[in-house]
PDB file of N, CA and C in Angstrom:
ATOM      1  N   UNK A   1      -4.648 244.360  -2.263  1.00  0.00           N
ATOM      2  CA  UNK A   1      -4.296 243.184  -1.509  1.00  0.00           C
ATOM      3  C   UNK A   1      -4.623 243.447  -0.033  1.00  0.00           C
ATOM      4  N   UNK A   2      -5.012 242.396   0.942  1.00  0.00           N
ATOM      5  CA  UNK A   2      -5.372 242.421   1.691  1.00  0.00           C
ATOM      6  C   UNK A   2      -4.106 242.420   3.035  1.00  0.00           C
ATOM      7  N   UNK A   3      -3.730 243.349   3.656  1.00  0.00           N
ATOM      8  CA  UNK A   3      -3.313 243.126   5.034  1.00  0.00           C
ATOM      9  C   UNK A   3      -3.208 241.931   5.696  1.00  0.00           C
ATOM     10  N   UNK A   4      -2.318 240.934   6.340  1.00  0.00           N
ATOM     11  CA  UNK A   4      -2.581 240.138   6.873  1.00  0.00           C
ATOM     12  C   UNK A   4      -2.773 240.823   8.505  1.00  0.00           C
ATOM     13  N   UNK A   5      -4.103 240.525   9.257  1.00  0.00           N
ATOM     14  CA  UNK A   5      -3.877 241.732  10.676  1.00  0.00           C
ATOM     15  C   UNK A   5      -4.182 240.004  11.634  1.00  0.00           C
ATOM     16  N   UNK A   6      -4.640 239.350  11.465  1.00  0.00           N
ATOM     17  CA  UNK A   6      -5.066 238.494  12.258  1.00  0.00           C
ATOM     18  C   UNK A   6      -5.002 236.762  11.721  1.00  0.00           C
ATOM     19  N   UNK A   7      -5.080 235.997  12.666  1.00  0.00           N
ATOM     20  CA  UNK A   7      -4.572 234.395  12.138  1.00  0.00           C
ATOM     21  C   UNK A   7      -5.495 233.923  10.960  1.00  0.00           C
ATOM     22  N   UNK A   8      -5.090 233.060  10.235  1.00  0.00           N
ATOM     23  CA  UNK A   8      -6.078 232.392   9.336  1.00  0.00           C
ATOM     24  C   UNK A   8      -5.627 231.463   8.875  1.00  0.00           C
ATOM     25  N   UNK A   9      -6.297 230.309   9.018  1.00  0.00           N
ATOM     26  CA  UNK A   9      -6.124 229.004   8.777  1.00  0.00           C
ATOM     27  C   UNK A   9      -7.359 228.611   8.109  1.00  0.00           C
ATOM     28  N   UNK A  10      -6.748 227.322   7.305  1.00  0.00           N
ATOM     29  CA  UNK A  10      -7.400 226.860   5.657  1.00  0.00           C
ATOM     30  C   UNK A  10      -6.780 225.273   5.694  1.00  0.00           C
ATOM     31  N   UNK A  11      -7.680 224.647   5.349  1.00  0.00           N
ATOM     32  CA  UNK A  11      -6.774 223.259   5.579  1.00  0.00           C
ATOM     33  C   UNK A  11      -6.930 223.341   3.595  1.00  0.00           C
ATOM     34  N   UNK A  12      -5.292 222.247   3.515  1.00  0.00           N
ATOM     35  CA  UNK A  12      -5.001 222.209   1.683  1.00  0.00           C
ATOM     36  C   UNK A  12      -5.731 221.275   1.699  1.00  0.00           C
ATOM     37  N   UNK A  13      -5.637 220.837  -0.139  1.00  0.00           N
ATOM     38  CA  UNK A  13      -6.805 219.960  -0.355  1.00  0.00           C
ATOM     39  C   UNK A  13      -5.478 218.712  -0.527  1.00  0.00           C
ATOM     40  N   UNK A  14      -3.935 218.807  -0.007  1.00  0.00           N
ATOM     41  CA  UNK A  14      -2.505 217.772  -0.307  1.00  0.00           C
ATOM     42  C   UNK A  14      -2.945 217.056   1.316  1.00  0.00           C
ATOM     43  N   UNK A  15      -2.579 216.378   0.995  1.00  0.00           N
ATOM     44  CA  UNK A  15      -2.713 214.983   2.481  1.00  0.00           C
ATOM     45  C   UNK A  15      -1.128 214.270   2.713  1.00  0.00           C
ATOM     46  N   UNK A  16      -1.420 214.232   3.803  1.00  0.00           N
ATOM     47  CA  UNK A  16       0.016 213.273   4.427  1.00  0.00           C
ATOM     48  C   UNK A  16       0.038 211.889   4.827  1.00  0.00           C
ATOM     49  N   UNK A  17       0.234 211.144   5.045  1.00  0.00           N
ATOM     50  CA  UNK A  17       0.608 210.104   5.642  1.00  0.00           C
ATOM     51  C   UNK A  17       0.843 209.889   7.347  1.00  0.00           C
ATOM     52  N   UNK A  18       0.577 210.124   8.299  1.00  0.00           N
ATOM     53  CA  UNK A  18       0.728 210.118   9.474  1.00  0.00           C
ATOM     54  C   UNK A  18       0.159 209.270  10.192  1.00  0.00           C
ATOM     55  N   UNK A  19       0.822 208.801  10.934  1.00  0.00           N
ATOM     56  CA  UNK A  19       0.827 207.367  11.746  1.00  0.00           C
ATOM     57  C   UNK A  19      -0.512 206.809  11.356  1.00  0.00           C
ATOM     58  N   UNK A  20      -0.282 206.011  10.082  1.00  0.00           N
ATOM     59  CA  UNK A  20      -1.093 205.243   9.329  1.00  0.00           C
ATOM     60  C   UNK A  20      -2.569 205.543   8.673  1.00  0.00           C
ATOM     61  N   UNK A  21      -2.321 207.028   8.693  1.00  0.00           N
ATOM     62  CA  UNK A  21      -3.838 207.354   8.263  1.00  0.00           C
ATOM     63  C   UNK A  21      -3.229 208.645   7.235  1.00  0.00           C
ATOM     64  N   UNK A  22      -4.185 208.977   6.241  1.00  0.00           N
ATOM     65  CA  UNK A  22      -3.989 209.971   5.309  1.00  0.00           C
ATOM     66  C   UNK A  22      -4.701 211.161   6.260  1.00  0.00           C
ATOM     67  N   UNK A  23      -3.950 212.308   6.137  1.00  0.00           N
ATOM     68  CA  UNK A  23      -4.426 213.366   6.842  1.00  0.00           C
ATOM     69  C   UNK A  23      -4.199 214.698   6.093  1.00  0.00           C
ATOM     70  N   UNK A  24      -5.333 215.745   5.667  1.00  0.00           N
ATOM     71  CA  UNK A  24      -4.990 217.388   4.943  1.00  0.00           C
ATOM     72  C   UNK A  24      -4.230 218.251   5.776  1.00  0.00           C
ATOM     73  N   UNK A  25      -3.286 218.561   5.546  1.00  0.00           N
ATOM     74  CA  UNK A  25      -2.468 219.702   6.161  1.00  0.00           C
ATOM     75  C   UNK A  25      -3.073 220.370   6.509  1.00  0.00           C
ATOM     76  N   UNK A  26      -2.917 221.527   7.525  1.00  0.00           N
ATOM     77  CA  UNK A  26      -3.746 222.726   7.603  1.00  0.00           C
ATOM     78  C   UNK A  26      -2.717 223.818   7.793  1.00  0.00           C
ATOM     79  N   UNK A  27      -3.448 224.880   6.848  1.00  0.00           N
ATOM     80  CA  UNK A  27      -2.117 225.832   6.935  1.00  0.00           C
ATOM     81  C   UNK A  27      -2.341 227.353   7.624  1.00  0.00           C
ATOM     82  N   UNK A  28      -1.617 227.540   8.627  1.00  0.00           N
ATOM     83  CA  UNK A  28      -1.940 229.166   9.283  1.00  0.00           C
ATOM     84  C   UNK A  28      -1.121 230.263   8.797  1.00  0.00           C
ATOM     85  N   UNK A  29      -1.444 231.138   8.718  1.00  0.00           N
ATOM     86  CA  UNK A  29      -0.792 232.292   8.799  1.00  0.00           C
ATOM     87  C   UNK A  29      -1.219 232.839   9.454  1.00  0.00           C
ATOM     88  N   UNK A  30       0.255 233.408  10.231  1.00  0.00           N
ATOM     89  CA  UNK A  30       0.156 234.485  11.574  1.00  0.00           C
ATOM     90  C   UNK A  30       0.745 236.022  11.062  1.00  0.00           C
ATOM     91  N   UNK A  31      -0.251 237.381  11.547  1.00  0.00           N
ATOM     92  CA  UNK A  31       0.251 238.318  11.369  1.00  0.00           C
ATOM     93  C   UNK A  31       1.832 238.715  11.428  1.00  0.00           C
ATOM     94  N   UNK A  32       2.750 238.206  12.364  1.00  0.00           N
ATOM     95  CA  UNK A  32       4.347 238.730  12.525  1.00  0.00           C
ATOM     96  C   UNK A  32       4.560 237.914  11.094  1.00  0.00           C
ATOM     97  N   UNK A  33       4.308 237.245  10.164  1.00  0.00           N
ATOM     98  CA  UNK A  33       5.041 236.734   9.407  1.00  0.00           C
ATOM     99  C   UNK A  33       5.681 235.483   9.404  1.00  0.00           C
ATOM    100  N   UNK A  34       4.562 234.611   9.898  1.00  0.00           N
ATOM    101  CA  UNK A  34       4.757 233.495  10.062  1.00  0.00           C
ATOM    102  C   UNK A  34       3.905 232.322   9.272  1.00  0.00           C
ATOM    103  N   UNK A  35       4.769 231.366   8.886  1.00  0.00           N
ATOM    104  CA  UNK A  35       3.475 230.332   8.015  1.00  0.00           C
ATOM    105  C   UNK A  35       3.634 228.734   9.086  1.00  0.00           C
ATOM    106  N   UNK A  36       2.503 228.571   9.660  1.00  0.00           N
ATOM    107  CA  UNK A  36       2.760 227.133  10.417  1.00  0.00           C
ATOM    108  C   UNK A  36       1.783 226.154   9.951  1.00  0.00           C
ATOM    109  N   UNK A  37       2.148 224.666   9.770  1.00  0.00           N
ATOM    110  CA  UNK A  37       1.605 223.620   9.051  1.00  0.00           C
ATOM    111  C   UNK A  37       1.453 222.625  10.383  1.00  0.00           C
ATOM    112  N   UNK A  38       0.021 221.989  10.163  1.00  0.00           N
ATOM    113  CA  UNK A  38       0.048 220.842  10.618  1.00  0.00           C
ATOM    114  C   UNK A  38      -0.951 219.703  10.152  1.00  0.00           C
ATOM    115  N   UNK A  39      -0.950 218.890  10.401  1.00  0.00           N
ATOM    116  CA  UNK A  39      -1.555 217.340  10.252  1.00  0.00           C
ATOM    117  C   UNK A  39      -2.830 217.856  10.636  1.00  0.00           C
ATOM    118  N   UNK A  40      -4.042 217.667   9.955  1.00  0.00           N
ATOM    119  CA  UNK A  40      -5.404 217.700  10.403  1.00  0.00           C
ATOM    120  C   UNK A  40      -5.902 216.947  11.663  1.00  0.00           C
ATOM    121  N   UNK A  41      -6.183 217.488  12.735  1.00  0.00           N
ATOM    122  CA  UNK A  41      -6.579 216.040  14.289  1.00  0.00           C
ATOM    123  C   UNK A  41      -5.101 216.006  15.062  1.00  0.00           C
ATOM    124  N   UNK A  42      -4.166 217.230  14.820  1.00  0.00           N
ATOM    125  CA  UNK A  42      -3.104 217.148  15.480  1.00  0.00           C
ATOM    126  C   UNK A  42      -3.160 218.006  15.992  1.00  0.00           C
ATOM    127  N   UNK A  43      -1.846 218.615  17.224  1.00  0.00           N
ATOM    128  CA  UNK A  43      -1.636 219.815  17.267  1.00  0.00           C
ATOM    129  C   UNK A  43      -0.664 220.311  17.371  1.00  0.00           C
ATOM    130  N   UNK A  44       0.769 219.631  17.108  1.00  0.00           N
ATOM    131  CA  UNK A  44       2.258 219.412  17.068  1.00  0.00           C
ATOM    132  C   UNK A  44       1.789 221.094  15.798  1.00  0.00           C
ATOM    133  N   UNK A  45       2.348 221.869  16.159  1.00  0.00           N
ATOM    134  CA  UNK A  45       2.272 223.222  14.714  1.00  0.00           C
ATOM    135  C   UNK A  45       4.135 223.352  14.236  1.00  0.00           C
ATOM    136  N   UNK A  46       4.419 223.330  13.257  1.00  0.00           N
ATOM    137  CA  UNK A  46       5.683 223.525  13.020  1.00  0.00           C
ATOM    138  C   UNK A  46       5.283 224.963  11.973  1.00  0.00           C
ATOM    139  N   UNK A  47       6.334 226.296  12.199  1.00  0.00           N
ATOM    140  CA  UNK A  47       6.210 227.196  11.964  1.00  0.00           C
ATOM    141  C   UNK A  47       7.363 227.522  10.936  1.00  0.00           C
ATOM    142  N   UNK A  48       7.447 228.523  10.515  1.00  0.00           N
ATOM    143  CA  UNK A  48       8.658 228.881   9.807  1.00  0.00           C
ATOM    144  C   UNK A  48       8.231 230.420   9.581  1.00  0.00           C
ATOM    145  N   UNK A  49       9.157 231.216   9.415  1.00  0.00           N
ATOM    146  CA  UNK A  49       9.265 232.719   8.819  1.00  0.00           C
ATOM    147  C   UNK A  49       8.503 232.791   7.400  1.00  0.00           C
ATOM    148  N   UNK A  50       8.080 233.602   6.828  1.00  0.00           N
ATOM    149  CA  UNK A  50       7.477 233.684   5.822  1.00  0.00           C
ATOM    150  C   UNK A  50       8.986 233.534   4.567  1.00  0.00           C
ATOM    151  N   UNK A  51       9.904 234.690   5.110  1.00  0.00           N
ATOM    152  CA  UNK A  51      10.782 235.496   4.284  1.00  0.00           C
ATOM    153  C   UNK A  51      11.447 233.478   4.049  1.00  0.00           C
ATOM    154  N   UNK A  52      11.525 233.121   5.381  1.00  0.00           N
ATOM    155  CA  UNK A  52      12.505 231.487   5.145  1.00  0.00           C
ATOM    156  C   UNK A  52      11.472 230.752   4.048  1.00  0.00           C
ATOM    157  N   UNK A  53      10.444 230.531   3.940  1.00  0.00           N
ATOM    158  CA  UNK A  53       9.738 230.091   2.901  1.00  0.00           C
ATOM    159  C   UNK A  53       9.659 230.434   1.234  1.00  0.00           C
ATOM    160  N   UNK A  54       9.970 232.220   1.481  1.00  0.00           N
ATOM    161  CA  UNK A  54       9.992 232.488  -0.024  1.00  0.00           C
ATOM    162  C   UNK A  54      11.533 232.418  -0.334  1.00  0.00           C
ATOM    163  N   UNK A  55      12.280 231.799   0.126  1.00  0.00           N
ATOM    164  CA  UNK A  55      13.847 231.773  -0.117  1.00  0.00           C
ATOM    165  C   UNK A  55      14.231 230.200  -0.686  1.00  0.00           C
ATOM    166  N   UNK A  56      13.171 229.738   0.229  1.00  0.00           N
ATOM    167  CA  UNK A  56      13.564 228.702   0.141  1.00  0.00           C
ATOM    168  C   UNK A  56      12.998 227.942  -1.463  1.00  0.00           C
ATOM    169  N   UNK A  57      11.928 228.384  -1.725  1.00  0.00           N
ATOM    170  CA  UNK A  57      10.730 228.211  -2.951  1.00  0.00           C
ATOM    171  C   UNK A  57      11.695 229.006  -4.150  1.00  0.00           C
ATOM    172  N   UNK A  58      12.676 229.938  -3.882  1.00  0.00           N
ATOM    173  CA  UNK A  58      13.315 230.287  -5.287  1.00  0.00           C
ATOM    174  C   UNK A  58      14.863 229.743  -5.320  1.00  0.00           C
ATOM    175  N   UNK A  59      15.185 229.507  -4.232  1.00  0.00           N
ATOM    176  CA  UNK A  59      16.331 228.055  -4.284  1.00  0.00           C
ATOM    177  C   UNK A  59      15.566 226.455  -4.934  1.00  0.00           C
ATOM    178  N   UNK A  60      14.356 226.303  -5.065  1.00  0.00           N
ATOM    179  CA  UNK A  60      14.304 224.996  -5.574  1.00  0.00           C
ATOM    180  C   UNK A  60      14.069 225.590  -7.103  1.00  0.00           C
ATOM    181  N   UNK A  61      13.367 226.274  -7.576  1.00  0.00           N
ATOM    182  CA  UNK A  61      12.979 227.039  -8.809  1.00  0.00           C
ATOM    183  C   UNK A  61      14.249 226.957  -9.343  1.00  0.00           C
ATOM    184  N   UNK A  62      15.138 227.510  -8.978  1.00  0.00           N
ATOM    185  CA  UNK A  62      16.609 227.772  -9.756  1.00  0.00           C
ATOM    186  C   UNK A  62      17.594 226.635  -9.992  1.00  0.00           C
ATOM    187  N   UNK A  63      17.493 225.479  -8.849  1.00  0.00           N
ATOM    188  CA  UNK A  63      17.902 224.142  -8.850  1.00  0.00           C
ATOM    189  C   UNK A  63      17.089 223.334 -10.284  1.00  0.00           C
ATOM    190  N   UNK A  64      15.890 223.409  -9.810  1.00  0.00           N
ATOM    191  CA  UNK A  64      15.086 222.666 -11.181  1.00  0.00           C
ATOM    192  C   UNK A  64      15.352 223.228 -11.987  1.00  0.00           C
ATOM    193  N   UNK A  65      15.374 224.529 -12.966  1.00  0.00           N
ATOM    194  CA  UNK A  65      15.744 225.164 -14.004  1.00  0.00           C
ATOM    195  C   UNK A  65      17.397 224.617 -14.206  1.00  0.00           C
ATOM    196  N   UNK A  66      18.164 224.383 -13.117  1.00  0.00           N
ATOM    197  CA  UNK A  66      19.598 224.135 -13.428  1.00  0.00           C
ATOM    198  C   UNK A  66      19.415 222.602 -14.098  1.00  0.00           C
ATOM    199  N   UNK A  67      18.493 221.508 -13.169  1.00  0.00           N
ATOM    200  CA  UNK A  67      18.638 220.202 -13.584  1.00  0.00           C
ATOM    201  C   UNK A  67      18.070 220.206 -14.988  1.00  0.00           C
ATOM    202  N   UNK A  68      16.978 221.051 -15.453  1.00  0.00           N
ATOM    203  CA  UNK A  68      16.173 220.874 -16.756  1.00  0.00           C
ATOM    204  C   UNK A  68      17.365 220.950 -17.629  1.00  0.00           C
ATOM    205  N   UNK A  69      18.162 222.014 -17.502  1.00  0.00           N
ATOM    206  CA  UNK A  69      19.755 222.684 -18.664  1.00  0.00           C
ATOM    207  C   UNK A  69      20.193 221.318 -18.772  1.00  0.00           C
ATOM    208  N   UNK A  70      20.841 220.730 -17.570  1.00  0.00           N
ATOM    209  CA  UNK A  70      21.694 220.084 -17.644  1.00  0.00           C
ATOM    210  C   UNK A  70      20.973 218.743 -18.106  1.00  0.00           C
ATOM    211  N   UNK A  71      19.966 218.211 -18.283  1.00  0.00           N
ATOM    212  CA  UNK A  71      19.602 217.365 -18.558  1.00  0.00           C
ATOM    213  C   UNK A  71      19.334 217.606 -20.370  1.00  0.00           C
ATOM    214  N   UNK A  72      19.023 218.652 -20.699  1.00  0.00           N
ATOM    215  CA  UNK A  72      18.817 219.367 -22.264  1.00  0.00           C
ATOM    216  C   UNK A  72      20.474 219.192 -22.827  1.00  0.00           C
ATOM    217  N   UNK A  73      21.353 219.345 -21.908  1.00  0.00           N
ATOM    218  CA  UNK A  73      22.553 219.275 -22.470  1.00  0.00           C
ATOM    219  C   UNK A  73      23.114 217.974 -23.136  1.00  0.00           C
ATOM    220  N   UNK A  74      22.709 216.727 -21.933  1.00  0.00           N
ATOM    221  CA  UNK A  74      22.877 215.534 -21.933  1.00  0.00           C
ATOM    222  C   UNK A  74      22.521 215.090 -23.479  1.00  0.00           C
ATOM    223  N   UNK A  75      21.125 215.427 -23.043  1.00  0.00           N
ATOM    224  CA  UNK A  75      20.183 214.813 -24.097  1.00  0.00           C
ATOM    225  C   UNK A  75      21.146 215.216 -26.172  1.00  0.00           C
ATOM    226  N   UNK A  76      21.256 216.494 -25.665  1.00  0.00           N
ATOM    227  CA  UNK A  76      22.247 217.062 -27.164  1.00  0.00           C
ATOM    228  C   UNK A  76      22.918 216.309 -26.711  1.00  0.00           C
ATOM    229  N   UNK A  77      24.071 216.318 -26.005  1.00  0.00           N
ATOM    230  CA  UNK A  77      25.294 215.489 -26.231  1.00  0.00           C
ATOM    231  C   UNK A  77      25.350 214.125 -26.837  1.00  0.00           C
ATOM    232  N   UNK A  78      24.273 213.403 -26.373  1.00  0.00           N
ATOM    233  CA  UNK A  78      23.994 211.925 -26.722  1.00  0.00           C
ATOM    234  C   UNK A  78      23.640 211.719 -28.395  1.00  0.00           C
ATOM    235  N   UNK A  79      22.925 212.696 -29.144  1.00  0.00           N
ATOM    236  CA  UNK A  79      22.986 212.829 -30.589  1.00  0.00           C
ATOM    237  C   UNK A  79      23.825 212.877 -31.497  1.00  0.00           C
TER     238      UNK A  79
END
């Protein structure tokens, strides 16, 4: 695996909505461990910690796995 030593940015192929026009995200990563997103033709950068991103990605994982149960439960119960 490769070292992250220097910036690199990649625009996604997901689009947004921004003041009335569809626009591709573009996504950086910065060596300290940082992931920042913005609107393609912008330059507003909103950043976040890497570690806050992978925390946050296995809090929704574990939420959805909870709603799938509880919805499997429903579904038995109703039979």
């Amino acid at each position: 695996m490769t070292v992250l030593n220097k910036q690199v940015r990649r625009e996604a192929s997901v689009t947004i909505r921004e003041q009335g026009q569809n626009r591709p995200i573009v996504v950086i990563l910065t060596p300290p461990g940082l992931i920042g997103l913005r609107a393609k033709g912008r330059r507003r950068v909103y950043t976040l910690p890497l570690e806050t991103v992978y925390v946050m990605a296995v809090r929704a994982h574990v939420l959805r796995l909870a709603r799938e149960k509880q919805a499997a439960r429903r579904a038995a119960k109703q039979k």
